[in-house]
C-alpha atoms as a PDB file:
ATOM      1  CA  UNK A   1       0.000   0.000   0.000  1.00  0.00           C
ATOM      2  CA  UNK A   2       1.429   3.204  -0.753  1.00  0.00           C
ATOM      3  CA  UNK A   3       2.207   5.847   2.194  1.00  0.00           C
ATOM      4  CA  UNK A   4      -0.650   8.603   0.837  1.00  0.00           C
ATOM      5  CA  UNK A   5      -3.067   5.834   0.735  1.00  0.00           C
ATOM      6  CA  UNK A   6      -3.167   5.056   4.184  1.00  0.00           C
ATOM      7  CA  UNK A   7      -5.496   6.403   6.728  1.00  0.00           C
ATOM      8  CA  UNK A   8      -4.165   7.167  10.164  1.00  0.00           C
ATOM      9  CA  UNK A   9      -5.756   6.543  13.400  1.00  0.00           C
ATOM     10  CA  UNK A  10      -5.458   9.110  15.533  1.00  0.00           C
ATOM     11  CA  UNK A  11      -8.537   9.642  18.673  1.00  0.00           C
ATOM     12  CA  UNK A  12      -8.767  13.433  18.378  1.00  0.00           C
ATOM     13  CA  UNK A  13     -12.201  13.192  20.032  1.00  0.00           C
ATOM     14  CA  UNK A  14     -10.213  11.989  23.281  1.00  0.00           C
ATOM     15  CA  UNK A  15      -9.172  15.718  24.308  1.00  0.00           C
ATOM     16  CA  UNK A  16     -12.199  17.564  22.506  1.00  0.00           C
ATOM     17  CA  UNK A  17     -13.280  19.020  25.860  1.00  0.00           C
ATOM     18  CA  UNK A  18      -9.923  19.996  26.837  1.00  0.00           C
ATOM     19  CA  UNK A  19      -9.329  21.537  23.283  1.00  0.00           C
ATOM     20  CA  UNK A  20     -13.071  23.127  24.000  1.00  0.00           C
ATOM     21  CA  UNK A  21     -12.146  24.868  27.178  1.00  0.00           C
ATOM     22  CA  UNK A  22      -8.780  25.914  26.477  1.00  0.00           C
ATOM     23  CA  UNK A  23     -10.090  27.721  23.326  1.00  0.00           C
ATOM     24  CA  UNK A  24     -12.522  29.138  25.258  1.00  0.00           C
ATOM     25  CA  UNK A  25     -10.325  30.904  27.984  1.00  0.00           C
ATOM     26  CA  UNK A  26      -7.624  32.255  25.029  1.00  0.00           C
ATOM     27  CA  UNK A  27     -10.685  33.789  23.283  1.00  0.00           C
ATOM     28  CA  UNK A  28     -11.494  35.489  26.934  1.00  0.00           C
ATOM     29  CA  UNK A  29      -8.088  36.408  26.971  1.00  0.00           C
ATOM     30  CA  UNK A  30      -7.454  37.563  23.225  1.00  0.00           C
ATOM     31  CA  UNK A  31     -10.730  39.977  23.970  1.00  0.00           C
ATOM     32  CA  UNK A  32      -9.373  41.225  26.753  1.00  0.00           C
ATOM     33  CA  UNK A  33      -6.000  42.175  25.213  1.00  0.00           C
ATOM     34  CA  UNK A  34      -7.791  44.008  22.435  1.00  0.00           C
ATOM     35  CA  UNK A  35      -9.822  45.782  24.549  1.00  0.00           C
ATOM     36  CA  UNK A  36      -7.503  47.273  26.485  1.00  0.00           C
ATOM     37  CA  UNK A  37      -3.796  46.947  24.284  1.00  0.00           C
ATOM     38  CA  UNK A  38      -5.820  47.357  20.802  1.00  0.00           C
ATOM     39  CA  UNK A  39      -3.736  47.038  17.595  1.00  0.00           C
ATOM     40  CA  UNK A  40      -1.117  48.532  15.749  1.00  0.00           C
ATOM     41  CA  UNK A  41      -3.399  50.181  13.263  1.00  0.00           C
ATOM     42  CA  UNK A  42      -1.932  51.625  10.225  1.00  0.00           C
ATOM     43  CA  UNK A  43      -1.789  54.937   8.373  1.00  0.00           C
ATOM     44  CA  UNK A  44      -4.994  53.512   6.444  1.00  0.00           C
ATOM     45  CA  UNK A  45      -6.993  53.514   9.269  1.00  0.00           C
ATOM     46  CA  UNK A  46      -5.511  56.528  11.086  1.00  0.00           C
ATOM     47  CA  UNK A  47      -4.881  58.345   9.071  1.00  0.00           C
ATOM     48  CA  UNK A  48      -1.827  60.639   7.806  1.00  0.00           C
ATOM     49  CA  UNK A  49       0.949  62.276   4.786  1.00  0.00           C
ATOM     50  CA  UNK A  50       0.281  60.722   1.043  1.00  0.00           C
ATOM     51  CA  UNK A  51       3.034  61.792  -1.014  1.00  0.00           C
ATOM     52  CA  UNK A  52       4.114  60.795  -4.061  1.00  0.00           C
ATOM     53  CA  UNK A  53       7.815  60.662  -5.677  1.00  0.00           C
ATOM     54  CA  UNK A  54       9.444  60.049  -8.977  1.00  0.00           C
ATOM     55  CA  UNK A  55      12.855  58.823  -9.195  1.00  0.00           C
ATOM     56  CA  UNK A  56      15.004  59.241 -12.695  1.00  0.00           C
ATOM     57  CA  UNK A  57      16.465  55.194 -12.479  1.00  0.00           C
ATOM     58  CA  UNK A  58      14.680  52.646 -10.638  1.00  0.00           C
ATOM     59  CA  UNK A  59      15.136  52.854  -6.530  1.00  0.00           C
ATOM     60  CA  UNK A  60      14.975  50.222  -4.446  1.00  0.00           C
ATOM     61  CA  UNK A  61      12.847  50.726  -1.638  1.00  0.00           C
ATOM     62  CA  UNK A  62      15.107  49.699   1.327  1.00  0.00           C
ATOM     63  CA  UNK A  63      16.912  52.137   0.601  1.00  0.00           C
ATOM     64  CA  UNK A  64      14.192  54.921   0.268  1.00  0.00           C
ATOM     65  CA  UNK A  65      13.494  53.573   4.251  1.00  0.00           C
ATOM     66  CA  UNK A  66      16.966  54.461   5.175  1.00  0.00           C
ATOM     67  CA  UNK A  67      16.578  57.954   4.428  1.00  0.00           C
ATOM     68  CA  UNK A  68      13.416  58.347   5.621  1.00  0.00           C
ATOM     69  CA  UNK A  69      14.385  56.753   9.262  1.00  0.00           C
ATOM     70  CA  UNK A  70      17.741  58.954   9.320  1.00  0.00           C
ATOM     71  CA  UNK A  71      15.149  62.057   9.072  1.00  0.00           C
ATOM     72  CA  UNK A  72      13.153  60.441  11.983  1.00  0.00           C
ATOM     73  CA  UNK A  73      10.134  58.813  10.242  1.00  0.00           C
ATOM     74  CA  UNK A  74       9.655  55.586  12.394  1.00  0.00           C
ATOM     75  CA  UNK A  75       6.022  54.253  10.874  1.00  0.00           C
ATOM     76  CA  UNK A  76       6.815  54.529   7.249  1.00  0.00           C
ATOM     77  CA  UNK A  77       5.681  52.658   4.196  1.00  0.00           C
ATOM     78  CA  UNK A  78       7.212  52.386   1.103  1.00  0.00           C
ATOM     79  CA  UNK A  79       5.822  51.005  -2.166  1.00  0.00           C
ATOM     80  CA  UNK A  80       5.799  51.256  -5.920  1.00  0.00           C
ATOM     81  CA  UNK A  81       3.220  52.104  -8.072  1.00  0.00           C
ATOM     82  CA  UNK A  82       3.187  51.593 -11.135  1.00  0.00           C
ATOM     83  CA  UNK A  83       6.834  51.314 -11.979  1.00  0.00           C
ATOM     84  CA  UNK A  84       9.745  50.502 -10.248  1.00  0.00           C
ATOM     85  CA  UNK A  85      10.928  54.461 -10.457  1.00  0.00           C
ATOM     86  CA  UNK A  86       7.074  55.669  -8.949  1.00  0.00           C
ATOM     87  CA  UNK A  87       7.242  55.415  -5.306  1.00  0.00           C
ATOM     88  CA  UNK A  88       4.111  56.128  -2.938  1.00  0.00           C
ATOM     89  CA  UNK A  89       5.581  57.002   1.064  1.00  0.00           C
ATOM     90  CA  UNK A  90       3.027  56.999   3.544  1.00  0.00           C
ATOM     91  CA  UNK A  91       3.915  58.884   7.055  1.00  0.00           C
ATOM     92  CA  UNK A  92       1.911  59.288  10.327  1.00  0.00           C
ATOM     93  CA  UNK A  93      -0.408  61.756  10.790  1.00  0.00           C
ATOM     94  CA  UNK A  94       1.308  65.319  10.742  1.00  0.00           C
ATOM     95  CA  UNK A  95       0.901  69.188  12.137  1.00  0.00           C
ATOM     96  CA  UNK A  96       2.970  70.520   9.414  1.00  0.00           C
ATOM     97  CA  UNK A  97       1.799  72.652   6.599  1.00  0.00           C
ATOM     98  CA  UNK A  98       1.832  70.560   3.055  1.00  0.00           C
ATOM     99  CA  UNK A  99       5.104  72.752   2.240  1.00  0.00           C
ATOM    100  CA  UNK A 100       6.958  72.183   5.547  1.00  0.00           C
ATOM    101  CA  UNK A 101       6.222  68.233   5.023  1.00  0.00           C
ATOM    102  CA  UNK A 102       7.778  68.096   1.177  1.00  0.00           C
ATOM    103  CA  UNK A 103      10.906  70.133   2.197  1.00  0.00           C
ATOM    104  CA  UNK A 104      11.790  67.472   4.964  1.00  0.00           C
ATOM    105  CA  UNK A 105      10.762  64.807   2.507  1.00  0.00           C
ATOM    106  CA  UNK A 106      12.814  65.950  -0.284  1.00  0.00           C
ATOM    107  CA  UNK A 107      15.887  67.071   2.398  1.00  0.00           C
ATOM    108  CA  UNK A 108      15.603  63.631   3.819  1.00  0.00           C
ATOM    109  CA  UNK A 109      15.453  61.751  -0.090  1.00  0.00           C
ATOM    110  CA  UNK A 110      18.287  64.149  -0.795  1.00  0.00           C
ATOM    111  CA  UNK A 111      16.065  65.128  -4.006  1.00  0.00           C
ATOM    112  CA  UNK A 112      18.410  67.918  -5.304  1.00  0.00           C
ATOM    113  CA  UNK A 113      21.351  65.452  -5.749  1.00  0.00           C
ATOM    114  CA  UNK A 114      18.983  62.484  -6.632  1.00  0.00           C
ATOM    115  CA  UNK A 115      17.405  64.318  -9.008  1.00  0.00           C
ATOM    116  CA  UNK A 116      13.864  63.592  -7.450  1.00  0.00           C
ATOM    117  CA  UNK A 117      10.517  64.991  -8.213  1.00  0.00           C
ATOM    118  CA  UNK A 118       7.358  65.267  -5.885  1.00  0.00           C
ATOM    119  CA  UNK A 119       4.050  64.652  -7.980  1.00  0.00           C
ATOM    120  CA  UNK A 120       1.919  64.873  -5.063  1.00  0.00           C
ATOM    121  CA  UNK A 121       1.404  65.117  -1.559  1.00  0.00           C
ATOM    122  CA  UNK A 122      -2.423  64.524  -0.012  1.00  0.00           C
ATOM    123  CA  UNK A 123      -3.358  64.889   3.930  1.00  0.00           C
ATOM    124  CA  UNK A 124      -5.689  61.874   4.940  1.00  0.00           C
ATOM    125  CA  UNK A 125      -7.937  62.261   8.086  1.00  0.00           C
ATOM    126  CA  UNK A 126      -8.661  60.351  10.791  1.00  0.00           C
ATOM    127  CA  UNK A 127     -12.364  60.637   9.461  1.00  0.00           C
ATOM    128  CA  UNK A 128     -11.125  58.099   6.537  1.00  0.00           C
ATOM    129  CA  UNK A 129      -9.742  55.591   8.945  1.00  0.00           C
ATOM    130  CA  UNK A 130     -13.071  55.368  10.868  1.00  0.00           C
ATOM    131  CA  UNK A 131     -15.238  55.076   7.506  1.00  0.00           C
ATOM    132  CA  UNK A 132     -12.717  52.058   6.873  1.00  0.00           C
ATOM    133  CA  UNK A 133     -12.545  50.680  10.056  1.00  0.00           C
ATOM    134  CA  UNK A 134     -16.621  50.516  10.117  1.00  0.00           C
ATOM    135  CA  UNK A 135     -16.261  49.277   6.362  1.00  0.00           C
ATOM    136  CA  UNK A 136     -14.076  46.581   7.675  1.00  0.00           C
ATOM    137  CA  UNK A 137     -15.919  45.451  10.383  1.00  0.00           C
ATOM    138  CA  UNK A 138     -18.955  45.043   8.818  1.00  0.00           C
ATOM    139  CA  UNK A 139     -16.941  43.347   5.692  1.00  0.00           C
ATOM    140  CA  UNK A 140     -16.033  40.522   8.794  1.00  0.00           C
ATOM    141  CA  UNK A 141     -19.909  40.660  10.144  1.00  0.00           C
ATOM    142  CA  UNK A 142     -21.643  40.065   6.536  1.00  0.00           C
ATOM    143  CA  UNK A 143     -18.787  37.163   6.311  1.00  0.00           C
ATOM    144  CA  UNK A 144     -19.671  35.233   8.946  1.00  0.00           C
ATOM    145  CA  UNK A 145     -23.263  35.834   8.227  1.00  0.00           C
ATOM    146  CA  UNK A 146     -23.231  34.363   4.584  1.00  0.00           C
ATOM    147  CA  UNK A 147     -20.929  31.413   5.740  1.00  0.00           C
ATOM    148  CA  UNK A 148     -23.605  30.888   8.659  1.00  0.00           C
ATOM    149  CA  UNK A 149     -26.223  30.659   6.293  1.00  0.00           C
ATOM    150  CA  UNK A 150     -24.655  28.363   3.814  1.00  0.00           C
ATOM    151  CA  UNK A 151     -23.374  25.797   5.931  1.00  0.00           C
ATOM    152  CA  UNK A 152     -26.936  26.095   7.804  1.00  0.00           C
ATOM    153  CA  UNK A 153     -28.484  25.196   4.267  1.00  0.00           C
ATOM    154  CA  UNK A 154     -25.754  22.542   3.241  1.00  0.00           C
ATOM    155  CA  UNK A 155     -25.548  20.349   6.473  1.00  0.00           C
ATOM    156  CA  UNK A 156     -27.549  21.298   9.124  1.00  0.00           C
ATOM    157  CA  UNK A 157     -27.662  24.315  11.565  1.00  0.00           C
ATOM    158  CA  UNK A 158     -25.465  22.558  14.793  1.00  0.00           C
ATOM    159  CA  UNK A 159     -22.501  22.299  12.133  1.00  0.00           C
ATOM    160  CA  UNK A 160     -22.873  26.293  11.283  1.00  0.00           C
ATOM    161  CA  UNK A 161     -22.842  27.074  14.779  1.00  0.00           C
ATOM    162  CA  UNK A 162     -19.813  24.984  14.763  1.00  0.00           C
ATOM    163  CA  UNK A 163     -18.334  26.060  11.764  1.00  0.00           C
ATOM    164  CA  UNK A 164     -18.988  29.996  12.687  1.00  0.00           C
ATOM    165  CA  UNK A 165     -17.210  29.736  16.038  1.00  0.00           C
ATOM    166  CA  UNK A 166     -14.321  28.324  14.463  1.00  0.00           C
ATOM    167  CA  UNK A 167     -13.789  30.989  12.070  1.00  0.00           C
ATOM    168  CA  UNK A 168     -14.623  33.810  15.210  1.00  0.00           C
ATOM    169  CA  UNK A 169     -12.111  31.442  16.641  1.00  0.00           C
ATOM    170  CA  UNK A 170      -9.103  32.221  13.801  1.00  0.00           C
ATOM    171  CA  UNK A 171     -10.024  35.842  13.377  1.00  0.00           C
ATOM    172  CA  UNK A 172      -9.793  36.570  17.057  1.00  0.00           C
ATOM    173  CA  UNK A 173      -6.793  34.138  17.584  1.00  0.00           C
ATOM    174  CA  UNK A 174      -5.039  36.202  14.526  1.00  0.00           C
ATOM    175  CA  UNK A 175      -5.764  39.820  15.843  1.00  0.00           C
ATOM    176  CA  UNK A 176      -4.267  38.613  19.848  1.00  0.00           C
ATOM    177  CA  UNK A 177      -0.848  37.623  17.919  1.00  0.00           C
ATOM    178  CA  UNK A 178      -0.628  40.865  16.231  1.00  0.00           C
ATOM    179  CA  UNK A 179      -1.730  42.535  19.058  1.00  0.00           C
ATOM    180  CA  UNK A 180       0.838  41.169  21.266  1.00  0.00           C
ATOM    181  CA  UNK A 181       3.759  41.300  18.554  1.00  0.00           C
ATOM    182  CA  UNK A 182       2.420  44.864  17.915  1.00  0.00           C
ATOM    183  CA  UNK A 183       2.278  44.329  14.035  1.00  0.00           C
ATOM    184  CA  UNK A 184       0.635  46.848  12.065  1.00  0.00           C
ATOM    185  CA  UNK A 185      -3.144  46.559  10.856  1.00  0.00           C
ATOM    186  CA  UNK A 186      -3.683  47.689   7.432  1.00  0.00           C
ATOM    187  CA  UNK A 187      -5.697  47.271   4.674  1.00  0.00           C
ATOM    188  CA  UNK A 188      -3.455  44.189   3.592  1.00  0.00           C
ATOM    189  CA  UNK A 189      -3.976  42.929   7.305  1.00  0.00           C
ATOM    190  CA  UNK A 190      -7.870  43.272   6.666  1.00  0.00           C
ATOM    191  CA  UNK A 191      -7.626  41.201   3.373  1.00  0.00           C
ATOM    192  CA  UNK A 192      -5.230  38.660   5.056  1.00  0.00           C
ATOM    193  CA  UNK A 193      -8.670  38.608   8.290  1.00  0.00           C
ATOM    194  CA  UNK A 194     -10.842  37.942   5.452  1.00  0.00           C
ATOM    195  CA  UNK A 195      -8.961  35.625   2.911  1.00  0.00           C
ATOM    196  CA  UNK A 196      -8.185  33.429   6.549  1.00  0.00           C
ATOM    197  CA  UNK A 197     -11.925  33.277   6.734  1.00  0.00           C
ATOM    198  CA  UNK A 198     -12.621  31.266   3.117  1.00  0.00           C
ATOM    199  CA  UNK A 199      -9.280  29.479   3.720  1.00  0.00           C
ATOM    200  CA  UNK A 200     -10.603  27.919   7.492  1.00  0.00           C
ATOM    201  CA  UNK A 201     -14.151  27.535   6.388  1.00  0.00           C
ATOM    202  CA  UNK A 202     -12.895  25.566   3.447  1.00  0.00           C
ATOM    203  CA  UNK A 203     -11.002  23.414   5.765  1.00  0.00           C
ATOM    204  CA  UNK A 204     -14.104  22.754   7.763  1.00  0.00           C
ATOM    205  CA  UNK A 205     -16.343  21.930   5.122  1.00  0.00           C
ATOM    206  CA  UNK A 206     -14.002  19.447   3.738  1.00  0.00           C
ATOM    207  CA  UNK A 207     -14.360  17.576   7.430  1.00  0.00           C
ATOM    208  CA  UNK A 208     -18.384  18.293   7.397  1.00  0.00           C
ATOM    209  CA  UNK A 209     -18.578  16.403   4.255  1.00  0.00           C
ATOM    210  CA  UNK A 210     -16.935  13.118   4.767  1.00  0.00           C
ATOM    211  CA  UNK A 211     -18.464  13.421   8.608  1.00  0.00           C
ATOM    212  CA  UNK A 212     -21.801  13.556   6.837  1.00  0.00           C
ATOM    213  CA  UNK A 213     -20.717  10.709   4.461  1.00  0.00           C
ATOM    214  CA  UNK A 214     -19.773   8.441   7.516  1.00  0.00           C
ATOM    215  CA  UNK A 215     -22.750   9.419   9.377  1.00  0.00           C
ATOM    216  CA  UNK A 216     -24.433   7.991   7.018  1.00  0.00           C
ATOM    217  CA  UNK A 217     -22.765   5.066   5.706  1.00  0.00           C
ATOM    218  CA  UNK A 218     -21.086   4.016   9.339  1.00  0.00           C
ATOM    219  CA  UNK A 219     -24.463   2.972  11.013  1.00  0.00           C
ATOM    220  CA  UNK A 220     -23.089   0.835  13.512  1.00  0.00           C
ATOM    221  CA  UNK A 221     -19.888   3.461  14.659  1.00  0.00           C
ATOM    222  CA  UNK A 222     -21.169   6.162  17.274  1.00  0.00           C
ATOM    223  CA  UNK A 223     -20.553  10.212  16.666  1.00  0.00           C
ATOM    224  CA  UNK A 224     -17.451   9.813  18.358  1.00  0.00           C
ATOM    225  CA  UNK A 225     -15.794   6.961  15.980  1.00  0.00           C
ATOM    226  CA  UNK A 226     -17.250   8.601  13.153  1.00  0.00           C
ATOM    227  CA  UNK A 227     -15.682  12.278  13.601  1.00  0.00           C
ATOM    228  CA  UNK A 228     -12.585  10.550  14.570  1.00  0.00           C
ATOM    229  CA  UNK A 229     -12.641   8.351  11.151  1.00  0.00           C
ATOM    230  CA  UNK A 230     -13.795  11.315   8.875  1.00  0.00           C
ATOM    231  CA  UNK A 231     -11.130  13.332  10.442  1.00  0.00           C
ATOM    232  CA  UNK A 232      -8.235  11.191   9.915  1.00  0.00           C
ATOM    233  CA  UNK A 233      -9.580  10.733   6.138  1.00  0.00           C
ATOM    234  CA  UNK A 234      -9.050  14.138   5.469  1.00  0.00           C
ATOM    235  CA  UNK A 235      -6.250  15.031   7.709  1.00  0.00           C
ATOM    236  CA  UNK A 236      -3.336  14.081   5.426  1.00  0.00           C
ATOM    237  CA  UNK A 237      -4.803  16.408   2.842  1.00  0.00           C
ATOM    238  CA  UNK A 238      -5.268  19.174   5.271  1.00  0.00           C
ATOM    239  CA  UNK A 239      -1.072  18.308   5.950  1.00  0.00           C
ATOM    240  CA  UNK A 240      -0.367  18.994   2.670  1.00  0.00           C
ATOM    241  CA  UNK A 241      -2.568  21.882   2.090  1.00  0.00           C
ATOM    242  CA  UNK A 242      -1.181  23.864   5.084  1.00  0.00           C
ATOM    243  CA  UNK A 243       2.322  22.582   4.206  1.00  0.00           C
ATOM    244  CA  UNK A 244       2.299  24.221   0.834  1.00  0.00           C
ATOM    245  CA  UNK A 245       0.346  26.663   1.767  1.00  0.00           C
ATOM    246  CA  UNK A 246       2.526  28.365   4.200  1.00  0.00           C
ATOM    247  CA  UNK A 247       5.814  27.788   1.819  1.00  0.00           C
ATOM    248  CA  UNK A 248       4.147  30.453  -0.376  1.00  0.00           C
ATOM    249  CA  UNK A 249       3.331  32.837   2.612  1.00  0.00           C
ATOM    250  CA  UNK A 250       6.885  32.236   3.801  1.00  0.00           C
ATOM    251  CA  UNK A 251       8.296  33.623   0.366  1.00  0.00           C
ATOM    252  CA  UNK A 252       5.671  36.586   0.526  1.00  0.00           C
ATOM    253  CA  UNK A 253       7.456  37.055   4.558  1.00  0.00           C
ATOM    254  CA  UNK A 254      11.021  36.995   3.399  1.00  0.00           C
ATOM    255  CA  UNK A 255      11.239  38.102  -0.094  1.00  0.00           C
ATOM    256  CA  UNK A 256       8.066  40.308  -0.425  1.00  0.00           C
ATOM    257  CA  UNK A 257       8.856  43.328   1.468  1.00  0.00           C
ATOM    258  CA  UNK A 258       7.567  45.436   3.969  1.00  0.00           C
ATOM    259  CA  UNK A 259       4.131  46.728   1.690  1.00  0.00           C
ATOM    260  CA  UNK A 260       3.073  42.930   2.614  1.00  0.00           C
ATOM    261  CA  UNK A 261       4.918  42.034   5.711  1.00  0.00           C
ATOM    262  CA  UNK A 262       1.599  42.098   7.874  1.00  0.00           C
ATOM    263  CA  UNK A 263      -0.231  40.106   5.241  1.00  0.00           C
ATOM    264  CA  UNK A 264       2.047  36.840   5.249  1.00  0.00           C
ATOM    265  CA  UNK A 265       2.777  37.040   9.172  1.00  0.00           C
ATOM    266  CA  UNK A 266      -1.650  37.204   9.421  1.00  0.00           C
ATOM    267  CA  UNK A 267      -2.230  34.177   7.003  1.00  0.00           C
ATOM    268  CA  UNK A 268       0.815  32.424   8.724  1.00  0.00           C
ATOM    269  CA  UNK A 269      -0.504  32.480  11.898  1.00  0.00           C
ATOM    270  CA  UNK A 270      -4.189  31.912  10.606  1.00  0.00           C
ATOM    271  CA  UNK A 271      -2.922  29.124   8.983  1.00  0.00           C
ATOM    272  CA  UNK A 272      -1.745  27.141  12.139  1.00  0.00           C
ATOM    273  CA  UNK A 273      -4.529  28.337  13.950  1.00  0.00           C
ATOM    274  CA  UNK A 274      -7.476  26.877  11.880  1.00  0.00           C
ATOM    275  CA  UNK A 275      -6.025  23.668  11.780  1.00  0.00           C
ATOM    276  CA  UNK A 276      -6.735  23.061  14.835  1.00  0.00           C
ATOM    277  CA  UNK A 277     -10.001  24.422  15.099  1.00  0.00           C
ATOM    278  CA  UNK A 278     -11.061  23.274  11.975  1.00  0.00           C
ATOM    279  CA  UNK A 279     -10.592  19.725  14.134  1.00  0.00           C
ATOM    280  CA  UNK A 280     -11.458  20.554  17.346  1.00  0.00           C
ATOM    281  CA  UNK A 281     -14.251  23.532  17.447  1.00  0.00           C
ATOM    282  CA  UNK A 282     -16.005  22.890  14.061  1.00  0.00           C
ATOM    283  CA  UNK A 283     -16.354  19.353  15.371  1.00  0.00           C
ATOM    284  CA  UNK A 284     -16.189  19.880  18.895  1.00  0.00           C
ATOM    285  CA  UNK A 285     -19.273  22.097  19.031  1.00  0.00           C
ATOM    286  CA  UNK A 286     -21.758  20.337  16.630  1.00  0.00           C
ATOM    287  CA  UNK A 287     -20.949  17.147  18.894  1.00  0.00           C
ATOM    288  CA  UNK A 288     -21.794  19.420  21.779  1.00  0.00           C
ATOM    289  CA  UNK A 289     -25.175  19.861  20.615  1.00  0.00           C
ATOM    290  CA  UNK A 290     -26.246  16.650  19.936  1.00  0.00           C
ATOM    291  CA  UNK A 291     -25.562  16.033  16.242  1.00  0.00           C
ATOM    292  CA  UNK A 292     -26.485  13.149  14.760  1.00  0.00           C
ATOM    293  CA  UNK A 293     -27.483  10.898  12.372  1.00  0.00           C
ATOM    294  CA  UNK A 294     -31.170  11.752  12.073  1.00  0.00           C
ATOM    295  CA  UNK A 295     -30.487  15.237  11.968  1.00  0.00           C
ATOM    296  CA  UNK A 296     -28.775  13.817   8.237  1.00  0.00           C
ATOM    297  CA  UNK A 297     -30.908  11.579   6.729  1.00  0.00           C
ATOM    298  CA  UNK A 298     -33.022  13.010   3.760  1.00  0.00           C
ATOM    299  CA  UNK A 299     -37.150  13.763   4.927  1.00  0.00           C
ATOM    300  CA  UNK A 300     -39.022  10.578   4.030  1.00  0.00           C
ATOM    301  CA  UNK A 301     -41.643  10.866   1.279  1.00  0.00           C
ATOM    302  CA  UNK A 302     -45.339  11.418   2.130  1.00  0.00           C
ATOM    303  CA  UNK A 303     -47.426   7.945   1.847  1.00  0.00           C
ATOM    304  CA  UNK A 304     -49.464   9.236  -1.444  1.00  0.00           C
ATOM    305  CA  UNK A 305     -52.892   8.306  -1.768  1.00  0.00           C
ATOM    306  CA  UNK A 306     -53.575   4.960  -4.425  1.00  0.00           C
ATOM    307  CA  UNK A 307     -56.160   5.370  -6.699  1.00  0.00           C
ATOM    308  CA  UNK A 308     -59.264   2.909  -6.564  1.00  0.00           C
END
């Protein structure tokens, strides 16, 4: 038998209360770190100094960083756009005039030897970082919402309960790493909360399926035997998946700069995290109330009436 073809056989049902309870007093404990540490939130949400350079030769954008922390600017971000000569700068919120903020930008890009032009410089308001921040919280909300729904519809509504506080689960498990590492929230941090919601819920449909399968082939196993079983079916593919999954978000990490930093260190964590709730919560929950094979099996037909 080859080695992919083999199932192993592994009780994760064993510690599904202990997995239950310690999930339960880290989400406790992630809420109470955001409520009173918060996040790192970025210029996007902030708000802050747009401005807008053109180089003569392509720049590299380390370097563009170096000057701008020699002239003080700690919370920078750097990034192209468009080409590799167009670079976009965006500082912390300032109480400089617009001409006061170009001179020390151009002093600090040493633009007269460089040769560099400023095409624009905006002011964003804190105004636009609450619009987003609602935006983005209501993105999450309308999320979990639709997934609720659809698992509710595809399986039955104990799995969407359990498949809803998983992904609550990641989200909130996510935003208590980068609140403790102090990693800045941005829009890219947003997509990474929201692309880490598909990527778990996938996860946990996968298990739903083949649990629902077993259910109802495996008439003689119990829940318990059948979670297990369905679980262990899957898990090798979930191996792989994460596996592969996280060599690309280690590249993004290491090789993709700081304009995506917060993205990859997000997914990386969200990654690790929703495999095990995928197991343990999704699960964990819909055994907790009461799932079970009836709540499967297709509505019998109505006796119909024979004709005389």
């Amino acid at each position: 038998m080859k080695f992919f073809d083999r199932v192993p056989n592994i009780d994760f049902m064993a510690q599904r209360k202990t997995g239950l309870w310690v999930s339960s007093a880290l989400t406790v404990a992630v809420i109470l770190l955001l409520a009173f540490r918060g996040l790192n939130f970025g210029i996007d949400f902030t708000g802050g100094v747009l401005v807008e350079v053109t180089y003569p030769q392509t720049v590299q954008l380390d370097e563009v960083r170096e000057h701008l922390k020699s002239a003080g600017y700690e919370r920078e971000t750097v990034q192209y756009f468009g080409t590799s000569q167009d670079v976009l700068i965006r500082l912390p919120p300032s109480k400089d005039s617009t001409a006061q903020v170009s001179t020390r930008i151009l002093e600090a890009l040493n633009a007269q030897q460089e040769n560099i032009q400023l095409r624009k410089i905006d002011f964003v308001g804190a105004q636009v970082g609450d619009e987003l921040t609602e935006k983005g919280a209501m993105a999450l909300i309308f999320a979990f919402i639709g997934i609720a729904l659809y698992i509710m519809f595809r399986f039955e509504w104990k799995f969407s309960v359990g498949a809803v506080a998983a992904l609550v689960h990641d989200a909130l498990m996510t935003l208590g790493f980068l609140s403790i590492f102090w990693t800045e929230f941005d829009l890219t941090t947003l997509a990474a909360i929201l692309a880490l919601i598909g990527y778990s819920n996938n996860e946990t449909v996968v298990i739903y399926d083949r649990v629902r399968e077993n259910l109802l082939s495996q008439r003689r196993a119990n829940i318990f035997e059948v979670v297990n079983l369905s679980i262990n079916q899957t898990l090798l593919r979930s191996v792989i998946t994460h596996l592969t999954t996280l060599l690309v978000l280690s590249a993004l990490f290491f090789m993709g700069g700081q304009s995506v930093h917060s993205f990859a260190v997000a997914l990386m964590v969200g990654v690790v995290v929703a495999t095990y709730s995928s197991i343990y919560i999704s699960t964990g929950l819909a055994i907790l109330l009461g799932i079970s094979r009836e709540d499967l099996l297709p509505p019998k037909d109505e006796a119909v009436d024979e004709l005389p």
